[in-house]
N, C-alpha and C. Protein backbone atom coordinates (compact mmCIF):
# COMPACT_ATOMS: atom_id res chain seq x y z
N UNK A 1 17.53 8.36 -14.36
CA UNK A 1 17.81 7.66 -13.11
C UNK A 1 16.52 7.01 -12.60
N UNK A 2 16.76 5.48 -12.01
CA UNK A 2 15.16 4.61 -11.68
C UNK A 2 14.64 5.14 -10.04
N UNK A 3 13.58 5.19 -9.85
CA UNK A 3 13.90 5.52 -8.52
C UNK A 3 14.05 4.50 -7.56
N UNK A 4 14.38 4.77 -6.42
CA UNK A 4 15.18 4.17 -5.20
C UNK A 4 14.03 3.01 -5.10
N UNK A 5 14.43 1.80 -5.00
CA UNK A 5 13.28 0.66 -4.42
C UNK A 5 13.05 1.10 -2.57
N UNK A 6 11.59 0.34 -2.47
CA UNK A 6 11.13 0.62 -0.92
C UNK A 6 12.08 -0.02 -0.14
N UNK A 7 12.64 0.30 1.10
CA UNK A 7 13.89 -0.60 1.85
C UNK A 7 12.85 -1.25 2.93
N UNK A 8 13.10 -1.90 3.83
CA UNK A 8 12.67 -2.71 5.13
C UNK A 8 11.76 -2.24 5.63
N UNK A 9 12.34 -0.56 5.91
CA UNK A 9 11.49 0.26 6.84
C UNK A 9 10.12 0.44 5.93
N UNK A 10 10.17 1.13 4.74
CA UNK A 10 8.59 1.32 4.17
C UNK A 10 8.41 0.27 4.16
N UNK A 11 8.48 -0.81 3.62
CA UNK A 11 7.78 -1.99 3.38
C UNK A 11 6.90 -2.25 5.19
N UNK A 12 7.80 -2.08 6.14
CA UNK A 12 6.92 -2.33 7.53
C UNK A 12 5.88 -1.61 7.39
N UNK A 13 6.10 -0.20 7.22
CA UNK A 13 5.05 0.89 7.80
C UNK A 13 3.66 0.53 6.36
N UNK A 14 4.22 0.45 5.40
CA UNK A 14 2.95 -0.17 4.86
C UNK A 14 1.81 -0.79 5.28
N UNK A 15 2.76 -2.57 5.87
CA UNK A 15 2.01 -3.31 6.08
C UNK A 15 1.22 -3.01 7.04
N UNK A 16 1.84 -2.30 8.61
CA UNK A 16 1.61 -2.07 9.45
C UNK A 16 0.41 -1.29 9.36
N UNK A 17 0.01 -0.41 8.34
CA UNK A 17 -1.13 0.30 7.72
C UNK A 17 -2.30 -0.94 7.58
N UNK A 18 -1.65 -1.74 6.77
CA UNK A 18 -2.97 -2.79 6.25
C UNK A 18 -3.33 -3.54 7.46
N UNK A 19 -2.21 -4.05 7.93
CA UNK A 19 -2.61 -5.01 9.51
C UNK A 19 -3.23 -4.43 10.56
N UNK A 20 -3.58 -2.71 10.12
CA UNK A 20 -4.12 -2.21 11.46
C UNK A 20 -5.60 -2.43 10.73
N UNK A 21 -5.98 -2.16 9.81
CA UNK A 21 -7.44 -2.55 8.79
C UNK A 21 -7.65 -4.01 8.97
N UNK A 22 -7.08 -5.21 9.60
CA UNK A 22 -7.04 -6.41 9.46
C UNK A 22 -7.22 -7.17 8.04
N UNK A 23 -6.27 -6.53 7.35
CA UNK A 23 -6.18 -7.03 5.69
C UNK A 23 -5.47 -7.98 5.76
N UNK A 24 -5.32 -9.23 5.00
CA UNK A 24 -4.57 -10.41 5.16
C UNK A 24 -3.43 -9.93 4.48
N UNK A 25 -2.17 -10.71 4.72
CA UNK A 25 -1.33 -9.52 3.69
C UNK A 25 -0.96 -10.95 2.85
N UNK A 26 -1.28 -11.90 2.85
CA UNK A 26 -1.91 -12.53 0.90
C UNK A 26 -2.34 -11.83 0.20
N UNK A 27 -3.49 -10.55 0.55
CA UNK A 27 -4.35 -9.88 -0.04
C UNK A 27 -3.24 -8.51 -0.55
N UNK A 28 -2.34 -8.31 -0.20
CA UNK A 28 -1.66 -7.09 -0.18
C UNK A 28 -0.49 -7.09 -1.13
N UNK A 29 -0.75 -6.42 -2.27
CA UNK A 29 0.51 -6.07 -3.02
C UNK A 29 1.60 -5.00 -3.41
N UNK A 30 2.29 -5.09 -3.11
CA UNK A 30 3.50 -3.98 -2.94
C UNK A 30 4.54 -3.88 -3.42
N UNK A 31 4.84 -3.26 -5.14
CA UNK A 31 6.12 -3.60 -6.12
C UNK A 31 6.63 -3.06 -5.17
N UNK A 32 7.93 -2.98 -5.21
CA UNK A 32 9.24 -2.58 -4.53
C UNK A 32 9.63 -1.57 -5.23
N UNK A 33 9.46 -1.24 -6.22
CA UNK A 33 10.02 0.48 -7.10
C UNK A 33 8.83 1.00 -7.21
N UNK A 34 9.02 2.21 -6.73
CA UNK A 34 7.74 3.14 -6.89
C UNK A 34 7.77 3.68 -8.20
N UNK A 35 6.46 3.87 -8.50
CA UNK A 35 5.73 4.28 -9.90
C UNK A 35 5.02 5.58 -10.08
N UNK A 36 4.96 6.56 -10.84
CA UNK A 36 4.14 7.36 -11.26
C UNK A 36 4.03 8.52 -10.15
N UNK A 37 2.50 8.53 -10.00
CA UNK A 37 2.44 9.19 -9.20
C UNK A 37 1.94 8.39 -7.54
N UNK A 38 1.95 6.96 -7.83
CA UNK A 38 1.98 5.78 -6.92
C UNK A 38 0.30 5.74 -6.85
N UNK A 39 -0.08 4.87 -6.03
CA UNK A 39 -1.54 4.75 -6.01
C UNK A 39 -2.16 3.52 -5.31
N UNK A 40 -3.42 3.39 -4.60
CA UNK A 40 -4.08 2.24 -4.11
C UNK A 40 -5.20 2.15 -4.47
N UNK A 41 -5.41 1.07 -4.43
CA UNK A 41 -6.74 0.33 -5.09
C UNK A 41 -7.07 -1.11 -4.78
N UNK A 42 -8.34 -1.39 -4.73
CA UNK A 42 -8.44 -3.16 -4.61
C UNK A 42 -8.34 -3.51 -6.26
N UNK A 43 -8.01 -4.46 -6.41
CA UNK A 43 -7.89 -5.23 -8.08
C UNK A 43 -9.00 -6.36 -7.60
N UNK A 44 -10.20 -6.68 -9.21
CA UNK A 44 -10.94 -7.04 -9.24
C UNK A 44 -10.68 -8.50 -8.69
N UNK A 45 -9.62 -8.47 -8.62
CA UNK A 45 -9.21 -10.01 -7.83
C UNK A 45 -9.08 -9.84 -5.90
N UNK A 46 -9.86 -8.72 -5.55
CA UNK A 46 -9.28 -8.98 -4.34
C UNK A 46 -8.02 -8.66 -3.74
N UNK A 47 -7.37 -7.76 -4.41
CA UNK A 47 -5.95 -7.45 -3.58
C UNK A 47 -5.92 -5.99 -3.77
N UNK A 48 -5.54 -5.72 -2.28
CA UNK A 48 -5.13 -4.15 -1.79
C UNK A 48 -3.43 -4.49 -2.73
N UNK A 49 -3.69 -3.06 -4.12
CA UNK A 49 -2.98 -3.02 -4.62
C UNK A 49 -2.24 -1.11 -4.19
N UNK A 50 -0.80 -1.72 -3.69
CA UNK A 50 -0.58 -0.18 -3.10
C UNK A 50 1.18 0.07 -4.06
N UNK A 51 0.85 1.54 -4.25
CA UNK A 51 2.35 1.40 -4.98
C UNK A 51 2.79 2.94 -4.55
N UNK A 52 3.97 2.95 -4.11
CA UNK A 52 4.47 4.01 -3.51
C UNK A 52 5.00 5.46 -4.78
N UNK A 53 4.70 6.68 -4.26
CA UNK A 53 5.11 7.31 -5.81
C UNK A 53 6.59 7.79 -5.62
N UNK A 54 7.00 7.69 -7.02
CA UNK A 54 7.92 8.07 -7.52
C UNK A 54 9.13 8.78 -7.10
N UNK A 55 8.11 10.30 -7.17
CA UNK A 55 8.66 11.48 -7.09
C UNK A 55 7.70 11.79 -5.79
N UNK A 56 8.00 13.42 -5.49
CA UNK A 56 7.24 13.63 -4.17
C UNK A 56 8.11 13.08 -2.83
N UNK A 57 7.52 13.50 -1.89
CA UNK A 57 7.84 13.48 -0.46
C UNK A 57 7.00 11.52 -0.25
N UNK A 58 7.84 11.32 0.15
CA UNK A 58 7.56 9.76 0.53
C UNK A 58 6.91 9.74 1.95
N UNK A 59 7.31 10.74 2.89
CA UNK A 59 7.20 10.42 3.80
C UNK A 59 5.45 10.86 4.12
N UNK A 60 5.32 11.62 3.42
CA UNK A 60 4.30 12.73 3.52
C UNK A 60 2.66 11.46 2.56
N UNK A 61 3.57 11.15 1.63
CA UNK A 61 2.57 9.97 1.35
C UNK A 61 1.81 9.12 2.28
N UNK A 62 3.38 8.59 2.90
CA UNK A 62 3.29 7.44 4.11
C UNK A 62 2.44 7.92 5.09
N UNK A 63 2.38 9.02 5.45
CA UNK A 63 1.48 9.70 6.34
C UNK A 63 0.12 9.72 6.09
N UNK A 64 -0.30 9.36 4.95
CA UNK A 64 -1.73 10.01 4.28
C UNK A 64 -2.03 8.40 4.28
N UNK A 65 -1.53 7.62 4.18
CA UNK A 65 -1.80 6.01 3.73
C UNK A 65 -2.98 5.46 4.45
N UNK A 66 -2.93 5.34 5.71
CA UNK A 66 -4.03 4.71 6.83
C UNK A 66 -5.31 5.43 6.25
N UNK A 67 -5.18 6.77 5.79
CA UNK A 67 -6.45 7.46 5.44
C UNK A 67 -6.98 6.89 4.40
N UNK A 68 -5.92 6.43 3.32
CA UNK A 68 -6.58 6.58 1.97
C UNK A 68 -6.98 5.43 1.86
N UNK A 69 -6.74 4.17 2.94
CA UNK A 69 -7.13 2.27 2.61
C UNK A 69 -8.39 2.74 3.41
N UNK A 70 -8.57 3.70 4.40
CA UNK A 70 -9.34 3.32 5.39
C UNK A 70 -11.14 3.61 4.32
N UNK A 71 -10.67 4.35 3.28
CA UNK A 71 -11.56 4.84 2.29
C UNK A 71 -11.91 3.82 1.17
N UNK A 72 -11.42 3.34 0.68
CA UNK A 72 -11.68 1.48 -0.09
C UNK A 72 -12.63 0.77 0.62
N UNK A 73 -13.26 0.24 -0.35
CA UNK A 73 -14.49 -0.65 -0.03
C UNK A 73 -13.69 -2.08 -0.45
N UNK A 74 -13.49 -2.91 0.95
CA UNK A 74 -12.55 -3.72 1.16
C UNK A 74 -13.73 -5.04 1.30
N UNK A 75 -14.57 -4.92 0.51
CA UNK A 75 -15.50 -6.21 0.87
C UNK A 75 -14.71 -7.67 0.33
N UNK A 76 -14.72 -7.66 -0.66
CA UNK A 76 -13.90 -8.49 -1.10
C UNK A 76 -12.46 -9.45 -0.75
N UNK A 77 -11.81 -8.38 -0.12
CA UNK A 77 -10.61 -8.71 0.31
C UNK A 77 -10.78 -9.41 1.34
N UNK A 78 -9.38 -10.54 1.30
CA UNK A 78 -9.61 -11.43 2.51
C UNK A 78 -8.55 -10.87 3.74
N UNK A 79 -9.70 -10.68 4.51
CA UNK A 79 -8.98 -10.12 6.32
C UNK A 79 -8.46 -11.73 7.39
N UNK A 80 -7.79 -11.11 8.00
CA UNK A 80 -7.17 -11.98 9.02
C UNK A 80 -8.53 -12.67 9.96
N UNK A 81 -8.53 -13.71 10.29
CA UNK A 81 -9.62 -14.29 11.05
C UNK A 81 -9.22 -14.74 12.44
């Protein structure tokens, strides 16, 4: 069985994560089916690459999120002006 794609609501609370960091959300990528054990990272191109996991408590992720961008070295990435 695939797992469930992100609906409306995660996709907000995501962004709402990055827009509080003033990340451009050009800069922000977000498959819609979660992967693995999910994960964030900047890609050498400049994009807050975020992917929600799999398995596990989603919500409990979602909770940890603001922490784990606020920890990325976001030089690169282009912020809102």
């Amino acid at each position: 069985m695939s797992p469930r794609p992100l609906g409306p609501q995660e996709m907000r609370r995501i962004l709402a994560a990055t827009d509080a960091l003033g990340i451009h959300r050009e800069s922000v990528s977000i498959p819609l089916v979660p992967r693995g054990e999910g994960g964030v990272q900047v890609s050498a191109a400049g994009k807050v690459e975020i992917v929600a996991p799999e398995r596990g408590d989603l919500e409990t992720w979602m909770a940890q999120l603001p922490r784990v961008l606020a920890t990325l070295d976001l030089t690169g990435v282009r912020r809102v002006s």
